[in-house]
C-alpha atoms as a PDB file:
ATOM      1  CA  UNK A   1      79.154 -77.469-139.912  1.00  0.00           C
ATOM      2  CA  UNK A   2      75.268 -76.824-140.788  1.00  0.00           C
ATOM      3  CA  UNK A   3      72.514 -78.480-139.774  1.00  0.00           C
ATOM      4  CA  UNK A   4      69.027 -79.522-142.047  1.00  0.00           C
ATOM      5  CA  UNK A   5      67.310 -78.195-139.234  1.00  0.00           C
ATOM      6  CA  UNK A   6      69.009 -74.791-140.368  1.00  0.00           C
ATOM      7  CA  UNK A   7      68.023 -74.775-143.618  1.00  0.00           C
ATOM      8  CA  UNK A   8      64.313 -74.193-143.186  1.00  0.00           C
ATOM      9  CA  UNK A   9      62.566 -71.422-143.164  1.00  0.00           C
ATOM     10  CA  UNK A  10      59.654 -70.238-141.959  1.00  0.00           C
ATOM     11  CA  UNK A  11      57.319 -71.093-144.677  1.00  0.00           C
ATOM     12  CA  UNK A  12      58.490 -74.600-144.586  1.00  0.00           C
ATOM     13  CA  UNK A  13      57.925 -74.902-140.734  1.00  0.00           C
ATOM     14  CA  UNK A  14      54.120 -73.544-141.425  1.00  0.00           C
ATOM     15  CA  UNK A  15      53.233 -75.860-144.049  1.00  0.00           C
ATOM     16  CA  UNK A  16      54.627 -78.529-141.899  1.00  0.00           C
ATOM     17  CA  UNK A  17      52.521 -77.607-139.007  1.00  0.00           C
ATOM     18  CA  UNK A  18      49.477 -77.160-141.241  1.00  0.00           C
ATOM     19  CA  UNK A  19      50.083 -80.494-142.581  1.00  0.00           C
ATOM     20  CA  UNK A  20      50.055 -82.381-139.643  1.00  0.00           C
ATOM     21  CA  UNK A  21      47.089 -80.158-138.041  1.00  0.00           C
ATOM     22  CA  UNK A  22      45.064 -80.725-141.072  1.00  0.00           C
ATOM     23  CA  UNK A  23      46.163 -84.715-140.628  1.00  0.00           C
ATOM     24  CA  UNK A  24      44.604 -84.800-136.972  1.00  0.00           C
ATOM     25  CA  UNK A  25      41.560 -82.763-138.447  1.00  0.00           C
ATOM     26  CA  UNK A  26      40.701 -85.360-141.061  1.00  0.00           C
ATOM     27  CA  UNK A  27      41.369 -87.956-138.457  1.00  0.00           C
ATOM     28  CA  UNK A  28      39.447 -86.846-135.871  1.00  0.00           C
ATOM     29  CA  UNK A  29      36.480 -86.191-138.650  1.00  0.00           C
ATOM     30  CA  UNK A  30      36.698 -89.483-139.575  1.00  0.00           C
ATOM     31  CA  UNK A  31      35.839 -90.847-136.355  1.00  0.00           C
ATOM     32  CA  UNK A  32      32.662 -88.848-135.351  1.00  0.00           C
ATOM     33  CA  UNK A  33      31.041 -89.956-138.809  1.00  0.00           C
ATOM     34  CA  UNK A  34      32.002 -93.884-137.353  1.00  0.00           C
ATOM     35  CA  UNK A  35      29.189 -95.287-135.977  1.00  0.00           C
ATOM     36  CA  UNK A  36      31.099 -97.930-134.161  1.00  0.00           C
ATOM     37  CA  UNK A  37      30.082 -97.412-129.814  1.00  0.00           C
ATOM     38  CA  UNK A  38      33.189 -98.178-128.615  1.00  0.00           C
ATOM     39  CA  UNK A  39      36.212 -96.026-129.708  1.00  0.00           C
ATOM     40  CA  UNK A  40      39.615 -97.210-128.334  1.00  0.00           C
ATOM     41  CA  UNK A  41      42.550 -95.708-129.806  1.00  0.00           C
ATOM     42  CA  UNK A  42      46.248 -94.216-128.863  1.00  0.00           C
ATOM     43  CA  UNK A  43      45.413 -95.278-124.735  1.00  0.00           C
ATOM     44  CA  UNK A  44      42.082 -93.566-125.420  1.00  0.00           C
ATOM     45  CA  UNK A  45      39.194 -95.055-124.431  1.00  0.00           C
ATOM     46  CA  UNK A  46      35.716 -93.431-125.351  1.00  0.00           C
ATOM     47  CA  UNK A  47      31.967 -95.074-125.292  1.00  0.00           C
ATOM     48  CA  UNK A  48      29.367 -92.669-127.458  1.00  0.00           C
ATOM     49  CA  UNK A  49      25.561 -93.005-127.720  1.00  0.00           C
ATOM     50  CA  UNK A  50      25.423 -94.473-131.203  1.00  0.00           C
ATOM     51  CA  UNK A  51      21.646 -94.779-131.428  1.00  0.00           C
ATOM     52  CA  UNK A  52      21.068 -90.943-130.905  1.00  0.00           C
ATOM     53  CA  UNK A  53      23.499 -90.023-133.568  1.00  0.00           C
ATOM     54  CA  UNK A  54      21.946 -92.477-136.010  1.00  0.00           C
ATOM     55  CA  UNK A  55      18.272 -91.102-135.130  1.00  0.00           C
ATOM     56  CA  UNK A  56      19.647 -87.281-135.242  1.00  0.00           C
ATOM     57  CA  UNK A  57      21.555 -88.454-139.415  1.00  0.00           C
ATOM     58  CA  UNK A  58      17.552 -89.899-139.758  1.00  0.00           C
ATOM     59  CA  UNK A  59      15.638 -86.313-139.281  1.00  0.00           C
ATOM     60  CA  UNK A  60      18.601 -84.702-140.618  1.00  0.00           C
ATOM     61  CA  UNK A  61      17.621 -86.280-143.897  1.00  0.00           C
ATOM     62  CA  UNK A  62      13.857 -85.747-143.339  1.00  0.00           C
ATOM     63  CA  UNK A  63      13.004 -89.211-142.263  1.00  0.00           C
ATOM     64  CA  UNK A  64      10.749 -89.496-139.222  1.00  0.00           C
ATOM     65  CA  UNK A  65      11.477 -92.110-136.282  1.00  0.00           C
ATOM     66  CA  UNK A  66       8.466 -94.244-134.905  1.00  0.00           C
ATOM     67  CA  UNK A  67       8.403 -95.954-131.879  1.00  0.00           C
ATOM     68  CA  UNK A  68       7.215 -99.129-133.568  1.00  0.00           C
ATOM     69  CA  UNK A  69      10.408 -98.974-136.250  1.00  0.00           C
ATOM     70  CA  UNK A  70      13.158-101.502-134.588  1.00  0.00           C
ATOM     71  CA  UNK A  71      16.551 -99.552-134.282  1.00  0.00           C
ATOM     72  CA  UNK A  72      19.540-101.322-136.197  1.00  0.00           C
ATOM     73  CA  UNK A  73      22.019-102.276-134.312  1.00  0.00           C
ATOM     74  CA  UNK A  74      25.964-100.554-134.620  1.00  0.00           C
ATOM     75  CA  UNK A  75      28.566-102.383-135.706  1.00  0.00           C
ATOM     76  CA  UNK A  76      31.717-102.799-134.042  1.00  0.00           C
ATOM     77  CA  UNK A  77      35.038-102.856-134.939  1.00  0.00           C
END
């Protein structure tokens, strides 16, 4: 008696792999570009300097930051 775990192959297992590694890639992506501060997800708990990324996008683009200019705040989730 065969198992479906038998009939792979190789290939299959690869794509598979890829699949889900790709999955985590996008995922993971997705939340740097978030400009939420606090990140809490899967028993992870992370806190990130929002301001500096939104003032980093700003010359990034070409814009220039003035003192004077009031920050926006982040949104949270």
């Amino acid at each position: 008696m065969g198992t479906k775990l038998a009939d792979f192959t190789l290939e299959e297992l690869m794509i598979f792999c890829v699949s889900i590694l790709g999955a985590l890639g996008v995922f993971a992506g997705t939340i740097m570009r978030s400009k939420c501060k606090t990140i809490d997800c899967c028993c992870i708990k992370c806190v990130r300097d929002v301001d500096a990324i939104i003032k980093e996008e700003k010359l990034q683009l070409g814009k220039t930051i003035s003192n004077d200019e009031p920050q926006p705040e982040p949104e949270q989730i």
